[in-house]
Structure formats: structure tokens, C-alpha cells
Protein backbone atom coordinates (compact mmCIF):
# COMPACT_ATOMS: atom_id res chain seq x y z
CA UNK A 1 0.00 0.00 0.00
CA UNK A 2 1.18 3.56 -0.39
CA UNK A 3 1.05 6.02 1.85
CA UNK A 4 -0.12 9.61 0.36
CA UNK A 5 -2.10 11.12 3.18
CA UNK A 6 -0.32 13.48 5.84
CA UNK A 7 -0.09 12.05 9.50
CA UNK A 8 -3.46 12.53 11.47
CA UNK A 9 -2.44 14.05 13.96
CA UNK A 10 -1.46 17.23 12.21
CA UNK A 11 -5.39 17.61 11.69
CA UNK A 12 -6.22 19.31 14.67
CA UNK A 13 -3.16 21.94 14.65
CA UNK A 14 -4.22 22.79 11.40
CA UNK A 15 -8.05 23.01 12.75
CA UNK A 16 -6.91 25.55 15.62
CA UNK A 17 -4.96 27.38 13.15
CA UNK A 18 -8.07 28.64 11.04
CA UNK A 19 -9.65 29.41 14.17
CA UNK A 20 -10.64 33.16 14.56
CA UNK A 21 -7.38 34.35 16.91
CA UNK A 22 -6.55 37.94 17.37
CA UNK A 23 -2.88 36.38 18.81
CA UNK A 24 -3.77 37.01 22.27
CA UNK A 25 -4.73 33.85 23.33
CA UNK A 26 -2.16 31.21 21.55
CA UNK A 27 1.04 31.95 23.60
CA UNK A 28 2.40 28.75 22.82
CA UNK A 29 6.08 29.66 21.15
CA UNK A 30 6.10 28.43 17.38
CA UNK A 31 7.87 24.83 17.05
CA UNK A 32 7.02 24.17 20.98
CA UNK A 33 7.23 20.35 21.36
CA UNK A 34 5.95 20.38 24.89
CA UNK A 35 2.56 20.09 26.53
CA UNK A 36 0.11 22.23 25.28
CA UNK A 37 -3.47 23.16 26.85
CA UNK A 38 -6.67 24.69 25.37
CA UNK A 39 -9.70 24.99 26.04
CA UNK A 40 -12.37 22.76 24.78
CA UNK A 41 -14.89 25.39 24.11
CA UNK A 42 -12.64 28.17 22.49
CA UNK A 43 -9.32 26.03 20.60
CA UNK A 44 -7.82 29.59 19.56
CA UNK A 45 -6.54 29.52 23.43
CA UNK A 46 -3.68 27.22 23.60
CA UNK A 47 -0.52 28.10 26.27
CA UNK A 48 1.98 25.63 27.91
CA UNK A 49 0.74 25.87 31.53
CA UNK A 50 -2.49 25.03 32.83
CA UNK A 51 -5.18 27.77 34.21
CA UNK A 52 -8.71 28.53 32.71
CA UNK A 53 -10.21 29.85 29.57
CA UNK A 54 -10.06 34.18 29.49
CA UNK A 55 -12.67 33.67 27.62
CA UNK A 56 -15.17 31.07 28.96
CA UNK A 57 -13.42 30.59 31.83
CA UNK A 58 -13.42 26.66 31.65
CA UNK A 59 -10.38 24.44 33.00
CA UNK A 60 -7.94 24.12 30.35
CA UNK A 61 -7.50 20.64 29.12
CA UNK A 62 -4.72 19.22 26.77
CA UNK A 63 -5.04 19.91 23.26
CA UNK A 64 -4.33 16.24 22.30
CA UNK A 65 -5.43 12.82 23.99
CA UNK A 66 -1.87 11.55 23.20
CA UNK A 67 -0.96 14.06 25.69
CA UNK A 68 -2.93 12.85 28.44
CA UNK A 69 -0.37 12.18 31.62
CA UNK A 70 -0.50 9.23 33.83
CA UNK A 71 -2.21 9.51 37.51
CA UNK A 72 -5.00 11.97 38.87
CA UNK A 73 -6.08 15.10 37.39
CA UNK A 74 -4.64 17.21 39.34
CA UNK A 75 -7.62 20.03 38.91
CA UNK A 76 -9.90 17.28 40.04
CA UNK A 77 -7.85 16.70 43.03
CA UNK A 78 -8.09 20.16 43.90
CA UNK A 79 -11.53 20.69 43.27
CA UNK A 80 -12.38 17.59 45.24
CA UNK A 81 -10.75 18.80 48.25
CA UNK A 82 -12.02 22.07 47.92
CA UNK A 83 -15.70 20.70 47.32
CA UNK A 84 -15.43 18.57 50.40
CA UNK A 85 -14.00 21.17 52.59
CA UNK A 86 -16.71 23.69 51.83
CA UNK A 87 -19.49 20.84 52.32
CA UNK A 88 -18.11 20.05 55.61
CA UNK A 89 -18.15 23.90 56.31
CA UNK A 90 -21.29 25.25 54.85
CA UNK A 91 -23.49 22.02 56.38
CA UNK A 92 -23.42 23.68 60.07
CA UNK A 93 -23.76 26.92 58.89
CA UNK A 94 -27.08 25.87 57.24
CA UNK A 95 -28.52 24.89 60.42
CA UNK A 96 -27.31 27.75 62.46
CA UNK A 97 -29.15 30.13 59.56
CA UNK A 98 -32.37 27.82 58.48
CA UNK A 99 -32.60 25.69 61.93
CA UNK A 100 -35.31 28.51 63.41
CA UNK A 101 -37.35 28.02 59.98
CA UNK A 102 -37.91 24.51 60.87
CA UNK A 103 -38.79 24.45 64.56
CA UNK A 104 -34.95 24.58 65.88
CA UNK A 105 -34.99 28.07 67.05
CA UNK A 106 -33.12 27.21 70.18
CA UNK A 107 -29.76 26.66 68.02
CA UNK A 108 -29.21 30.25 68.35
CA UNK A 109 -30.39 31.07 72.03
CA UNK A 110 -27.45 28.43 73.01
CA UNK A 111 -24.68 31.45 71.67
CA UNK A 112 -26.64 34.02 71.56
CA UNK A 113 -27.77 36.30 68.43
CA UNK A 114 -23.86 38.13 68.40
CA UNK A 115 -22.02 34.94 68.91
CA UNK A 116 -23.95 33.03 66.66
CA UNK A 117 -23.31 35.97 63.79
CA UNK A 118 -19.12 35.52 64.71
CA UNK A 119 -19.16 31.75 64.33
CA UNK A 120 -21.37 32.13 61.03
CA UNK A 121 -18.56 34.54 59.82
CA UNK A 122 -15.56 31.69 60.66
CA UNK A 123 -17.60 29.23 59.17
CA UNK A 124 -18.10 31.21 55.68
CA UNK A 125 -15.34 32.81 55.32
CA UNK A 126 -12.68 29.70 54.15
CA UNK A 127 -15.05 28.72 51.91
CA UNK A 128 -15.35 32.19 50.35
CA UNK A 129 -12.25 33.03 49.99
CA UNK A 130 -10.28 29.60 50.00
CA UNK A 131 -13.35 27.23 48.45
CA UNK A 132 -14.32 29.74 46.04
CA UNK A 133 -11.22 31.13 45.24
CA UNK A 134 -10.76 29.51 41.68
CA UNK A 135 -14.13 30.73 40.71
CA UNK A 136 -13.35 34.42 42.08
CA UNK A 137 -10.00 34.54 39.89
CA UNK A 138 -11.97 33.46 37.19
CA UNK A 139 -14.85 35.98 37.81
CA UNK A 140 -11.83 38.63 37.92
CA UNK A 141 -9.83 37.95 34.87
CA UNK A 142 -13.58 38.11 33.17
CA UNK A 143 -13.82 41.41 33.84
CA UNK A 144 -10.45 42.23 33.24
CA UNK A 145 -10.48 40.99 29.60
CA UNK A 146 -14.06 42.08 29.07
CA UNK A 147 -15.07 37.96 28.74
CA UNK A 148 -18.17 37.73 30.72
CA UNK A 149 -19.38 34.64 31.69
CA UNK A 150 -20.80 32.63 34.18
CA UNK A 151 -18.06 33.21 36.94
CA UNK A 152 -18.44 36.65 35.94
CA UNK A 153 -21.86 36.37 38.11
CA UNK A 154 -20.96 33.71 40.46
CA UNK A 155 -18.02 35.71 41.43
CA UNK A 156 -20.32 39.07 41.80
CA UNK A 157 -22.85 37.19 43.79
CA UNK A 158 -20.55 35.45 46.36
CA UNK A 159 -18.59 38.60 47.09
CA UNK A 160 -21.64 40.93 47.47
CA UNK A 161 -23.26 38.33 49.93
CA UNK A 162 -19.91 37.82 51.52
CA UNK A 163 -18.76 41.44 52.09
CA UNK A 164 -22.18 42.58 52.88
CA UNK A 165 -22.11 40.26 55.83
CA UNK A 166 -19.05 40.69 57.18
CA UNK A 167 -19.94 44.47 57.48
CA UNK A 168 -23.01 43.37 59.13
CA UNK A 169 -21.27 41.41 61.80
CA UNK A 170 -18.19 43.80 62.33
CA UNK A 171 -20.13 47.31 62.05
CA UNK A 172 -23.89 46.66 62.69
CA UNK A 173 -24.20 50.21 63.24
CA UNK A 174 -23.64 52.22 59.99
CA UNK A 175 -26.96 50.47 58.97
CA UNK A 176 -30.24 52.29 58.90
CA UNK A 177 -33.50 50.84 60.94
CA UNK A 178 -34.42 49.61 57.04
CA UNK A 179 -32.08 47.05 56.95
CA UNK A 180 -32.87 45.67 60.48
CA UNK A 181 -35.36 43.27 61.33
CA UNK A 182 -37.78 43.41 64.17
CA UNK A 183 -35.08 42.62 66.55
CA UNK A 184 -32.97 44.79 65.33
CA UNK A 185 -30.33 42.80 63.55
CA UNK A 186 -29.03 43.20 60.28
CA UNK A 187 -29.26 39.96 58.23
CA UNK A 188 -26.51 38.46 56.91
CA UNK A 189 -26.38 36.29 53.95
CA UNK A 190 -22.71 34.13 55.00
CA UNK A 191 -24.96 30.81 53.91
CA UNK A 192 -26.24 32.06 50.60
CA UNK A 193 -22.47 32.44 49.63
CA UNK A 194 -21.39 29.07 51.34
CA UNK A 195 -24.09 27.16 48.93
CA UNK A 196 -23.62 29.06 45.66
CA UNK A 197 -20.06 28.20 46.19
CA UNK A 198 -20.11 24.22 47.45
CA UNK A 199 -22.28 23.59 44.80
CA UNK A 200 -20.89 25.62 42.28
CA UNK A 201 -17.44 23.25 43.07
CA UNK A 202 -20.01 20.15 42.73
CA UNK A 203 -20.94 20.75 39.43
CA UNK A 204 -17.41 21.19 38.44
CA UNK A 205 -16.08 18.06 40.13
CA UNK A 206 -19.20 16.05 38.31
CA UNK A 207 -17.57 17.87 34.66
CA UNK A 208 -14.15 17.70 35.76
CA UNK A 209 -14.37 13.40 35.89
CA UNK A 210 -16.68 13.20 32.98
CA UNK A 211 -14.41 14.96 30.55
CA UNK A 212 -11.68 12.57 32.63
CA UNK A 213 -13.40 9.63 31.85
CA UNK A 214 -13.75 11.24 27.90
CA UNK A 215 -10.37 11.85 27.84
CA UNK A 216 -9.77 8.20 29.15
CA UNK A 217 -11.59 6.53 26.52
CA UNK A 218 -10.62 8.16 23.44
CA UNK A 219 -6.92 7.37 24.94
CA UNK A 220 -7.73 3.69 24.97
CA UNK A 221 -9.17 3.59 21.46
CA UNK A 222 -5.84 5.48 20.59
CA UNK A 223 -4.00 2.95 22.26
CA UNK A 224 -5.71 0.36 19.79
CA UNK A 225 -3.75 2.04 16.69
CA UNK A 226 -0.76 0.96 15.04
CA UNK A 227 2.30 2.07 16.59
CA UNK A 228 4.82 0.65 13.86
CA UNK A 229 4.94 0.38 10.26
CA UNK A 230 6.50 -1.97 7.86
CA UNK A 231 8.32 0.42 5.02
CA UNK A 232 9.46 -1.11 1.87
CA UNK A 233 12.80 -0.11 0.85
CA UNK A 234 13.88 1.02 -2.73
CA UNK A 235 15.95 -1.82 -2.89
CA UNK A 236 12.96 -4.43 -1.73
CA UNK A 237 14.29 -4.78 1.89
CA UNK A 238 11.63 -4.45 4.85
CA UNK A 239 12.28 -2.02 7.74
CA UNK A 240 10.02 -1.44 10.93
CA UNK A 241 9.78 1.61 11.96
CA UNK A 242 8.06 3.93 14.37
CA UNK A 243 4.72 5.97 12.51
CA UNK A 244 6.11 9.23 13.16
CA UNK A 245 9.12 8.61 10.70
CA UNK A 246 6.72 7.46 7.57
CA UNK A 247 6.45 10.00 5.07
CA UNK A 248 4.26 10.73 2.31
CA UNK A 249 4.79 8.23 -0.98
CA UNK A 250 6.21 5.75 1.49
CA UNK A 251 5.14 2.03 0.43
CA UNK A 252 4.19 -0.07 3.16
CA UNK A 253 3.84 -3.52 4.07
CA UNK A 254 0.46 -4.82 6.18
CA UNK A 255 0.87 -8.64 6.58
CA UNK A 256 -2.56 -10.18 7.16
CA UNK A 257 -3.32 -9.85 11.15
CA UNK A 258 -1.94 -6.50 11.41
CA UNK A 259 -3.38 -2.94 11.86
CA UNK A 260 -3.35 -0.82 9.05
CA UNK A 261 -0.88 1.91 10.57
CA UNK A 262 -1.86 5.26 8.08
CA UNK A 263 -4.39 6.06 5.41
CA UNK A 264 -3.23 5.31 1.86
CA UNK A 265 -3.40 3.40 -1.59
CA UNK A 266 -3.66 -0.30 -1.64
């Protein structure tokens, strides 16, 4: 058979290539042979170091499945941590807010109203600032580059409830009688943050191991293709040799059994 196609694998460079770019987001150096990233959504962002999308503000993933490392993602592993920590966290803090709205009022009375508010702060604020954190640096660098997208709100949302109740707790009094119940106490919205946030970092674990388990398969039918081809020589002489080194015109050898390693003429 003879071999007049280009490698496969070029395909997808060439794909990204026409790809509307305005050279700010490809900052991978021309000829780089290393690991390269992009995001799934928007393939004109490709750079040599993980981080998310300024665009969409999705993970970046690697740009080719023959890329994919062995072991845990490590974004997963973060994420998962993260999720977990801010579950752990924002659980409590739900029934110190919602316990009165479903007959355990006395959750409260055992700290009282002003020490209740304190430990509502310490339980909110890690998973504001450390929980959430990806999502805020996101929500940032979306308005920075004038990308707005759904961090762009999940970020304005968590810090409004955030910073409007740590004012609450630390300065009560600036407040006006309007924004004080009939007990006089400002409300404070630390578990409105704490949710958006844990299950904010849910949803992304749940994408983060689908796309893994993507990633996974398409490696294993990858894994399925030839490796090796069988080149004839110009003098009739047989050579094996890896797929990367056969060139366009080559004439190859497939003995019955074996994979067909390229595209070509039979």
C-alpha cells in the first residue's frame, strides 16, 4: 500500500490554526514540542501551563489525547478537596441560619444572636475566599479581559453576599432601621455564599471526571492504533519503523493480522 495522506495528527493543529485568533490567546512559542493546553470550548486559546479559559473561563485541558499524563487530574484533586471542605463547612452553617425556619430556634439562644453571627462569619469565610477562590480569579480575569461569563456572576454574587455580611457582623451600626429586622439585627447572607459556592465546586467536580473519563476513553481507542509500520525499501528490503518517521509516498507492508498503521493506496 502507499502512503499519500499526511499524519493525522497534524489535523487538529491545522483546525486551531483557522480558528478566529486575534494572537492574544495562543502563547504557545512556534515549534514548541511540549505540553500544550486549550480549552475545549474556544481552541484559539492554547498556552503551555495550565489555568482557565479568558474567555469562557473553563479548565484548560490538553489539546491532544496523546498528551494525556498518567495519575489523577490534578484540577480534580483540587476541586475535590475544595468541594469537600466547603461541604463540611457550609453544612453547620445551614442549620445555624435555616434551623429557626424549621422548629430549631433554640440553636441560636445556646450562643446568643452576636455569637452566633461571629461563628457564622468563621464558618463562611474559608469557603469564600479559600473554596471559592478559583471561581473568584476566574470571575476577575472576566472582567479584566471584558469575557463575561458565568463566573463573571458567580463571582459578583458570592462577594456581594460575603462582604455585605461581614460588614453586618463587624459594624452593625452604619446600617439604617431599614435594613434591620424586628429585633434589630441586620441579616446576613454568609450561607447564601457558602451554597452558591459548594455547589458551584459540585458541578465542576461532576464535569471535571466526565471529561476525565472522555479523555480516558478516546486514549484507549488510541492505544488500539498501530504504533509501527512496515516500510518497503527502494531496494525491496523491509524495515520497521516507528509511525512518526513514515512520510508521504512511502510504500508499506500490512501482513494479514496486522493494523493498518496510516491512510493510503492499496
Amino acid at each position: 500500500m502507499a502512503h499519500d495522506h499526511e499524519h493525522a495528527g497534524h489535523c487538529s493543529h491545522h483546525a486551531d490554526k483557522d480558528a478566529p485568533n486575534d494572537g492574544r490567546y495562543d502563547t504557545v512559542p512556534e515549534g514548541f514540542q511540549g505540553t500544550v493546553y486549550t480549552c475545549p470550548m474556544h481552541p484559539q486559546v492554547r498556552q503551555t501551563h495550565q489555568g482557565s479559559c479568558p474567555i469562557c473561563g473553563m479548565g484548560l485541558e490538553l489539546e491532544s489525547a496523546t498528551m494525556v499524563e498518567e495519575g489523577p487530574n490534578p484540577e480534580l484533586v483540587d476541586f475535590t478537596h475544595r468541594f469537600w471542605l466547603g461541604a463540611i463547612l457550609t453544612v453547620p452553617l445551614l442549620v445555624l441560619t435555616m434551623g429557626p425556619l424549621v422548629g430549631l430556634s433554640g440553636i441560636r439562644d445556646i450562643f446568643g444572636e452576636r455569637i452566633t453571627l461571629w461563628i457564622e462569619l468563621v464558618l463562611g469565610t474559608p469557603v469564600v475566599l479559600w473554596c471559592g477562590w478559583p471561581f473568584l480569579v476566574r470571575g476577575w480575569n472576566s472582567f479584566r479581559t471584558r469575557n463575561l461569563n458565568m463566573f463573571s456572576l458567580i463571582g459578583m454574587g458570592v462577594i456581594a453576599a460575603y462582604a455585605f455580611s461581614v460588614v453586618a457582623v463587624i459594624a452593625p451600626n452604619i446600617f439604617p432601621d431599614g435594613f434591620r429586622d424586628a429585633e434589630g439585627h441586620v441579616g446576613v447572607y454568609f450561607e447564601a455564599a457558602a451554597v452558591i459556592v459548594t455547589l458551584v465546586l459540585l458541578g465542576q467536580v461532576m464535569e471535571l471526571r466526565a471529561r476525565e473519563g472522555t479523555g480516558k476513553a478516546i486514549r484507549a481507542l488510541l492505544d488500539l492504533a498501530a504504533k509501527t509500520a512496515r516500510v518497503i525499501r527502494a531496494d525491496g528490503s523491509e524495515e520497521e519503523i516507528p509511525l512518526e518517521h513514515v512520510h508521504v509516498g512511502d510504500r508499506l507492508r500490512v501482513r494479514p493480522g496486522e493494523k493498518v498503521p496510516v491512510d493510503g493506496e492499496v
